[in-house]
Protein backbone atom coordinates (compact mmCIF):
# COMPACT_ATOMS: atom_id res chain seq x y z
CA UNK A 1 0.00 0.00 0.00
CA UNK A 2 1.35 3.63 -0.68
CA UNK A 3 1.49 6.05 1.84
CA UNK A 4 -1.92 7.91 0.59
CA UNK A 5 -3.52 4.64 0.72
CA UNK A 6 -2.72 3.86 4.28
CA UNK A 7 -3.39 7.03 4.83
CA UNK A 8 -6.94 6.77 3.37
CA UNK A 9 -7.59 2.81 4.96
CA UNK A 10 -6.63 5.27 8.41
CA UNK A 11 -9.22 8.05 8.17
CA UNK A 12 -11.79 5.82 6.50
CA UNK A 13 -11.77 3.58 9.30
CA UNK A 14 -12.00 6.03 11.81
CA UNK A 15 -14.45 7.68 10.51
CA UNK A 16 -16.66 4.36 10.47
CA UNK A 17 -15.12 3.70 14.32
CA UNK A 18 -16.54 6.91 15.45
CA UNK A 19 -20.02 6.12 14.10
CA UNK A 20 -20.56 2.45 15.29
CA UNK A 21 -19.22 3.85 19.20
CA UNK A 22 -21.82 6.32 18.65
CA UNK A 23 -24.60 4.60 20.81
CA UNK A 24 -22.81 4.58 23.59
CA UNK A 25 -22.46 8.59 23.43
CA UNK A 26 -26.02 8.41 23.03
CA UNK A 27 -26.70 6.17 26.37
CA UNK A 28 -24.63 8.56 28.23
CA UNK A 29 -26.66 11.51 27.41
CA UNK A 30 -29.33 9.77 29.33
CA UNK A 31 -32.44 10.94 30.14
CA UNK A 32 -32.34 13.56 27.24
CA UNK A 33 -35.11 12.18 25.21
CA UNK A 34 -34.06 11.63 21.34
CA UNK A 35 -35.86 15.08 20.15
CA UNK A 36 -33.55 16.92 22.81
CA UNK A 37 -30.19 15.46 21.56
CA UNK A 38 -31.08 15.37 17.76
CA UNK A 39 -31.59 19.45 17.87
CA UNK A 40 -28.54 19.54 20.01
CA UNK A 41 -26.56 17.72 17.22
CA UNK A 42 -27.83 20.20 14.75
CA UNK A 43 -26.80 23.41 16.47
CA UNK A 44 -23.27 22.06 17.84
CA UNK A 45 -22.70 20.52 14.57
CA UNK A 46 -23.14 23.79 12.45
CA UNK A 47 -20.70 25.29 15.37
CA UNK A 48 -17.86 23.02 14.62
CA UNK A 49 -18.15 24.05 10.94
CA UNK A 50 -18.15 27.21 11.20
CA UNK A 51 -14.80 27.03 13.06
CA UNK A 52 -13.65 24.45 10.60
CA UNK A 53 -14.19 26.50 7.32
CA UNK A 54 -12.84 29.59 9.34
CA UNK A 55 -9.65 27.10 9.48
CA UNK A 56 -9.54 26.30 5.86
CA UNK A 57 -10.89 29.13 4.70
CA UNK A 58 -13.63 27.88 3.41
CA UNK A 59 -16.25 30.91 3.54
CA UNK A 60 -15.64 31.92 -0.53
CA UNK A 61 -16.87 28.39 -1.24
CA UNK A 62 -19.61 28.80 0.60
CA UNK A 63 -20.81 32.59 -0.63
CA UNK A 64 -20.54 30.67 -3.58
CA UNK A 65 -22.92 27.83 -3.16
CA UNK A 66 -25.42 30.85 -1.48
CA UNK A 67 -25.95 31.79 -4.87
CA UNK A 68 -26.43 28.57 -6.44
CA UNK A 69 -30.36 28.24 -6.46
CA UNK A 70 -30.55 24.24 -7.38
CA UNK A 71 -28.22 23.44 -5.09
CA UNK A 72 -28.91 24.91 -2.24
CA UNK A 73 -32.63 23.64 -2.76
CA UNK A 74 -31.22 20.17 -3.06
CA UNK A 75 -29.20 20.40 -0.13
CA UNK A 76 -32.26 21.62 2.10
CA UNK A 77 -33.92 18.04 0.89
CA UNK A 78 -30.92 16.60 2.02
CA UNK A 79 -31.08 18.49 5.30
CA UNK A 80 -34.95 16.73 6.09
CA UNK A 81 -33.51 13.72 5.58
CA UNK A 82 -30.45 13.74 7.33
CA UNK A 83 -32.29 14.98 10.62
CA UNK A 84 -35.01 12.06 9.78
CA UNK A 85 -32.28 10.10 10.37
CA UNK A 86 -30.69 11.11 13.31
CA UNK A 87 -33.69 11.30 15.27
CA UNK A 88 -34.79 7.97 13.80
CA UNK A 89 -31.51 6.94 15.19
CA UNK A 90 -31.24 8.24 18.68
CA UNK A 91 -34.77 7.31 19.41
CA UNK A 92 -33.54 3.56 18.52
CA UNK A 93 -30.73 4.04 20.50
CA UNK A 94 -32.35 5.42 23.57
CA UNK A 95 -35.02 2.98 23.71
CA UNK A 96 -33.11 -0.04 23.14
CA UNK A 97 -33.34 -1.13 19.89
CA UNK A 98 -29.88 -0.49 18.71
CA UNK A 99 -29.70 -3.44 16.71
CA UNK A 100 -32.69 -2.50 14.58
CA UNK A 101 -30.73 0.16 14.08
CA UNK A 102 -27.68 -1.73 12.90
CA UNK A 103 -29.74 -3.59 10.65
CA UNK A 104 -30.80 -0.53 9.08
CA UNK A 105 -27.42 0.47 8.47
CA UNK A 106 -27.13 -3.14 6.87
CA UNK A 107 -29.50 -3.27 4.51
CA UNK A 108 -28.47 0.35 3.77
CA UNK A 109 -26.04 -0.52 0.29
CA UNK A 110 -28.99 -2.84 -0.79
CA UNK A 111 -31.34 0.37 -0.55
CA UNK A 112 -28.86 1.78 -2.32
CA UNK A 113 -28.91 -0.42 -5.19
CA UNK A 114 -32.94 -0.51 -5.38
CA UNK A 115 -32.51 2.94 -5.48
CA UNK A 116 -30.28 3.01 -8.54
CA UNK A 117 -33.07 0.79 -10.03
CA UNK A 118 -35.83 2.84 -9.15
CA UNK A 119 -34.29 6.58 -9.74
CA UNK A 120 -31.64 6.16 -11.74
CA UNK A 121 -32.86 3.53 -14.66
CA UNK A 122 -29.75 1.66 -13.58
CA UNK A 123 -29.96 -2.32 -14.44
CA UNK A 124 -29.51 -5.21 -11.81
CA UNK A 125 -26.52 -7.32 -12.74
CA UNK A 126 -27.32 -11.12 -11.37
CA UNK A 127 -25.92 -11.27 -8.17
CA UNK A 128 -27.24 -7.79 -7.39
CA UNK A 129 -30.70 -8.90 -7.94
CA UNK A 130 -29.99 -12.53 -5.32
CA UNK A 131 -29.19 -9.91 -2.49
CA UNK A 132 -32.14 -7.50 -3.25
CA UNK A 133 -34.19 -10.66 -3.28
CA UNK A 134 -32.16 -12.38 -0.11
CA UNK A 135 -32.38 -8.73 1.44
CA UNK A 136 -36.19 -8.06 0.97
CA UNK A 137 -36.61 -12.08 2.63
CA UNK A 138 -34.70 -11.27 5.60
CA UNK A 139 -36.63 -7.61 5.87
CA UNK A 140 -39.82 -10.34 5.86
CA UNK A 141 -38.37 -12.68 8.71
CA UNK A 142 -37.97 -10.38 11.03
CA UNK A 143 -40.49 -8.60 10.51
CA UNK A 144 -42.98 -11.70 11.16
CA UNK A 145 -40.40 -12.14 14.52
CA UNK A 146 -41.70 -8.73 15.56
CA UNK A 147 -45.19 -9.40 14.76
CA UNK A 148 -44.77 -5.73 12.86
CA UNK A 149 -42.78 -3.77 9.94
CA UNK A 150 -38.95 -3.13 11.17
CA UNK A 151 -39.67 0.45 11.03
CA UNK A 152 -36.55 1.83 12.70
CA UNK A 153 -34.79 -0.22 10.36
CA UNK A 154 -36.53 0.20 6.92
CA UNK A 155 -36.63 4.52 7.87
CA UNK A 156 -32.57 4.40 8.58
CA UNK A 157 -31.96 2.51 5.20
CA UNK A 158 -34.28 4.59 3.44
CA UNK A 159 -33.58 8.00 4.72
CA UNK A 160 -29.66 7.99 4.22
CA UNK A 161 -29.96 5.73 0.95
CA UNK A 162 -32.09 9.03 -0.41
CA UNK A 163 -29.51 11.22 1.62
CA UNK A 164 -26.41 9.70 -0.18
CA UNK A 165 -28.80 10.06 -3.80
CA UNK A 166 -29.57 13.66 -3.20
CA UNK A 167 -25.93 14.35 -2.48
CA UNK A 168 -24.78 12.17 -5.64
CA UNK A 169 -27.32 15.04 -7.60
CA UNK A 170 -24.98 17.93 -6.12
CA UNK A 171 -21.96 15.58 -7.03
CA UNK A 172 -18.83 17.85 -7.03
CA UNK A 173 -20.08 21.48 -6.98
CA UNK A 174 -20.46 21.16 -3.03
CA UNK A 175 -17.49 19.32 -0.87
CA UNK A 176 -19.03 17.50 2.11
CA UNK A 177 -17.61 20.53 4.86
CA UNK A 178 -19.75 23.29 2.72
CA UNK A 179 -22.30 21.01 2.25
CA UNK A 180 -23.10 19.56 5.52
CA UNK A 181 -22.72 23.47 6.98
CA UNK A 182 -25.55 23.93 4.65
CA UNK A 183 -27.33 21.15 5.83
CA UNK A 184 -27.44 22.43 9.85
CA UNK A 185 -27.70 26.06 8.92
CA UNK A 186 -31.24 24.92 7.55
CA UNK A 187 -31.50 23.10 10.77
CA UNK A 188 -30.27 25.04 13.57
CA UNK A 189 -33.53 27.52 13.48
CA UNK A 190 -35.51 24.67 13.58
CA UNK A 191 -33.47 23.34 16.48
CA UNK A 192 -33.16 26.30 18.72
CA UNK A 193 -37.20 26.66 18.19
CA UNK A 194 -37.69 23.05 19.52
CA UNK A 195 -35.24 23.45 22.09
CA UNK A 196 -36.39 26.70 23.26
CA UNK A 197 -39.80 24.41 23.40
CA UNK A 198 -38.42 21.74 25.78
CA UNK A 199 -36.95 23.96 28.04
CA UNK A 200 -40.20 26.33 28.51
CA UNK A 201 -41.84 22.63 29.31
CA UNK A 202 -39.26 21.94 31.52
CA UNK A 203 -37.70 18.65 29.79
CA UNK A 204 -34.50 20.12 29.21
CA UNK A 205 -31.48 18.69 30.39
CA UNK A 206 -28.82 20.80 28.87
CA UNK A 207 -27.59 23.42 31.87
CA UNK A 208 -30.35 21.73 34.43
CA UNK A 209 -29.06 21.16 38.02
CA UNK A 210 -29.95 19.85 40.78
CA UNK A 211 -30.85 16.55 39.42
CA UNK A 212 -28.48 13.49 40.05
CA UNK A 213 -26.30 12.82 37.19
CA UNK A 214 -26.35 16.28 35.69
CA UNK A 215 -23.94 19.23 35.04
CA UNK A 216 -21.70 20.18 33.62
CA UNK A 217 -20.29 16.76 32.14
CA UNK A 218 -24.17 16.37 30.98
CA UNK A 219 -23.53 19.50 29.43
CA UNK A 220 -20.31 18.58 27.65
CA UNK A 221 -21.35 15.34 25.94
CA UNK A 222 -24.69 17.30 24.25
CA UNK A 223 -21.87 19.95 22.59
CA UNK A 224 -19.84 16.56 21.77
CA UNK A 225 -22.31 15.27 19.52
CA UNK A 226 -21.23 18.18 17.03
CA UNK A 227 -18.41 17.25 17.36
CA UNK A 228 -18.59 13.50 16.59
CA UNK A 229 -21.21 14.01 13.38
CA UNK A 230 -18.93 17.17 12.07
CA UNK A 231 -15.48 15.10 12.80
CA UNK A 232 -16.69 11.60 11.53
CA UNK A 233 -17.88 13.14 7.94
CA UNK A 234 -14.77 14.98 7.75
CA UNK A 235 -12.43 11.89 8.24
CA UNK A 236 -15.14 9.77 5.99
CA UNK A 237 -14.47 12.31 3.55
CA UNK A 238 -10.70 12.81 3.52
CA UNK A 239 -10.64 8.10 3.42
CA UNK A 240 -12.89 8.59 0.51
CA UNK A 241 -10.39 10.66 -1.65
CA UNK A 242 -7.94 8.47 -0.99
CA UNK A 243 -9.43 4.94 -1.59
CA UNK A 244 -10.80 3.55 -4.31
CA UNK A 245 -14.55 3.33 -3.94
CA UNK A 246 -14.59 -0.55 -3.01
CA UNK A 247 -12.57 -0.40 -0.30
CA UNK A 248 -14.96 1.91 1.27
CA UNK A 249 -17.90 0.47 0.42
CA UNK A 250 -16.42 -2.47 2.85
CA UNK A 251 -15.31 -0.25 5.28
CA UNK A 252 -19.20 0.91 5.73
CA UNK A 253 -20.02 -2.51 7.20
CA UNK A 254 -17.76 -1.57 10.24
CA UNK A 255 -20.23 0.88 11.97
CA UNK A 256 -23.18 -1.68 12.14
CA UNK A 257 -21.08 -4.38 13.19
CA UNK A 258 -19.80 -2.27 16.02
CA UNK A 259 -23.74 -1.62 16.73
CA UNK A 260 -24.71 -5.10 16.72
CA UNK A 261 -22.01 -6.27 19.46
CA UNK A 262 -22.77 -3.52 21.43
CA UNK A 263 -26.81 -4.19 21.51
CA UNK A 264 -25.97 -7.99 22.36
CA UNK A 265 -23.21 -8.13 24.22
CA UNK A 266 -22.99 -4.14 26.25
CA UNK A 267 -27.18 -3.51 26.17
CA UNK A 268 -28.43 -6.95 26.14
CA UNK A 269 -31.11 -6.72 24.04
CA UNK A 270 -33.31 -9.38 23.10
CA UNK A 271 -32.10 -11.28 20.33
CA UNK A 272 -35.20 -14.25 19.22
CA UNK A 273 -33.82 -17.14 17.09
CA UNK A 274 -36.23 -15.86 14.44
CA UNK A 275 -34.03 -12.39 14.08
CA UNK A 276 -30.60 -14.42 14.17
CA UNK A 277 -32.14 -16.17 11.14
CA UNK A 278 -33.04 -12.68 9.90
CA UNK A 279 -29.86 -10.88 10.32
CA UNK A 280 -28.04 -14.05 8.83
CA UNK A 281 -29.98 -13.49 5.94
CA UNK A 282 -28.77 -10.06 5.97
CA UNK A 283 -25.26 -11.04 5.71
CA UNK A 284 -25.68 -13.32 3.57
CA UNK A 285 -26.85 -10.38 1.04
CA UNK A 286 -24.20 -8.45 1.76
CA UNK A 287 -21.44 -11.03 0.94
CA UNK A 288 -23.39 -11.53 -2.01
CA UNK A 289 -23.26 -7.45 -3.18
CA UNK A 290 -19.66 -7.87 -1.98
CA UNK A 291 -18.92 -10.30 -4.09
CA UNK A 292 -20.46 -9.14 -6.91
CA UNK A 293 -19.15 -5.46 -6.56
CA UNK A 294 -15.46 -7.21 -6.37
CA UNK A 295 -16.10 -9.57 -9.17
CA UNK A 296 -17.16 -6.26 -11.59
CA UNK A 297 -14.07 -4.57 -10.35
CA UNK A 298 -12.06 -7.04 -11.76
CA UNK A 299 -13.80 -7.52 -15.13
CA UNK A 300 -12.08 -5.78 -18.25
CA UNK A 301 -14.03 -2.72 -20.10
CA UNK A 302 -15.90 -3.73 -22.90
CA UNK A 303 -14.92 -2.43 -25.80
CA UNK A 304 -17.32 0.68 -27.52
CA UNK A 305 -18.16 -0.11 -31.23
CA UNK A 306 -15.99 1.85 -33.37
């Protein structure tokens, strides 16, 4: 491996690191409800950008984009769906279902690939179309195991899978810093107006004493979670330049591993046989894509007719 590759495998990883630890950040944050912390994450996230782009000097890129119209339209889309899926997310998290939410996460490339179909006219090679197929069976299992549709699940896959389509449509007229200050500009008003609305309620936990467990430490982990989202896309973003695209497209199954162990083996959720079968079907998919995506990787061009 050359230097910029191991350099790449480095910040791609960590980036993926960061987001699988994530639910434990979001236990300790305990008892701020999943609305609280989601507009938290907005308005600290947009914070750490601005002092990032002040850094780079990124602010001309961004007066930029404020005149681009289409773009900043399609980044506001992409805004509604990236807070869909943070609160989707925490709310799974804080009421124990974090492996739904690592399924979700699972399933998410095979969205992706549906979503090509669907949206993009693209055409299923073979082995694509076993792990849609495999995919949409497991999606079936567990949700007869739950007596119910996997919600959590199916909204995570569904919401970023649109997320990463939107910002595919922007392409390379918006890096991800600019973009994703974009993104929490549009949703810090939103944010301060719901959190101005759980504090005159009296649920807010951010600067509340005299209850046992909070202060100022409380206080600290709420601002974290800008840092965490801003930091992980950054490092996500610098792998990303610096791989080729197949390496991270197996790096992305780090951060719902990561979830899974920690739901069985640190939360101790309940895990039926039903949903083992289900999740196994799940990975079963994925080696499938995996396989597949590897396989076309390898296969010479075909030549164009002169």
């Amino acid at each position: 491996m050359t230097a910029t590759d191991r350099a790449g495998l480095a910040f791609g990883a960590s980036a993926y690191l960061l987001w699988g630890l994530f639910p434990l950040l979001m236990h300790a944050l305990e008892p701020a409800g999943a609305v609280e912390i989601t507009a938290h994450r907005a308005v600290w996230s947009l914070l750490v950008c601005a002092v990032v782009v002040t850094a780079v000097r990124g602010w001309g890129r961004l007066r930029a984009l404020a005149v681009d119209r289409r773009a900043l339209l399609t980044l506001t889309a992409a805004a509604g769906l990236i807070a869909t899926n943070w609160l989707v997310y925490v709310y799974a998290v804080v009421t124990d279902r974090v492996a739904s939410a690592s399924l979700g996460y699972y399933i998410n490339p095979l969205v992706s690939v549906a979503l090509g179909v669907l949206v993009l006219g693209e055409r299923l090679r073979r082995l694509q179309m076993v792990a849609v197929v495999v995919a949409i069976a497991a999606v079936a299992v567990i949700g007869v195991e739950m007596r119910g549709v996997p919600w959590i699940s199916l909204v995570l896959a569904g919401s970023f899978g649109l997320y990463g389509l939107i910002k595919k449509r922007v392409g390379a007229r918006v890096d991800a810093l600019s973009g994703l200050t974009v993104e929490t500009a549009v949703l810090t008003p939103v944010a301060l107006g719901v959190l101005a609305w759980i504090a005159a309620s009296g649920g807010a936990t951010f600067l509340a004493r005299g209850e046992e467990g909070l202060g100022w430490g409380h206080d600290a982990l709420l601002a974290s979670t800008g840092i965490f989202t801003a930091g992980a896309l950054l490092l996500f973003a610098a792998g990303a330049r610096r791989l080729p695209l197949y390496v991270t497209g197996l790096l992305q199954y780090i951060a719902p591993t990561m979830m899974f162990m920690l739901a069985v083996g640190v939360f101790g959720e309940d895990m039926p046989a039903a949903r083992w079968a289900g999740f196994g079907l799940v990975w079963v998919a994925l080696v499938v894509l995996t396989a597949d995506g590897l396989r076309a990787r390898r296969r010479p061009p075909v030549a164009e007719p002169v």
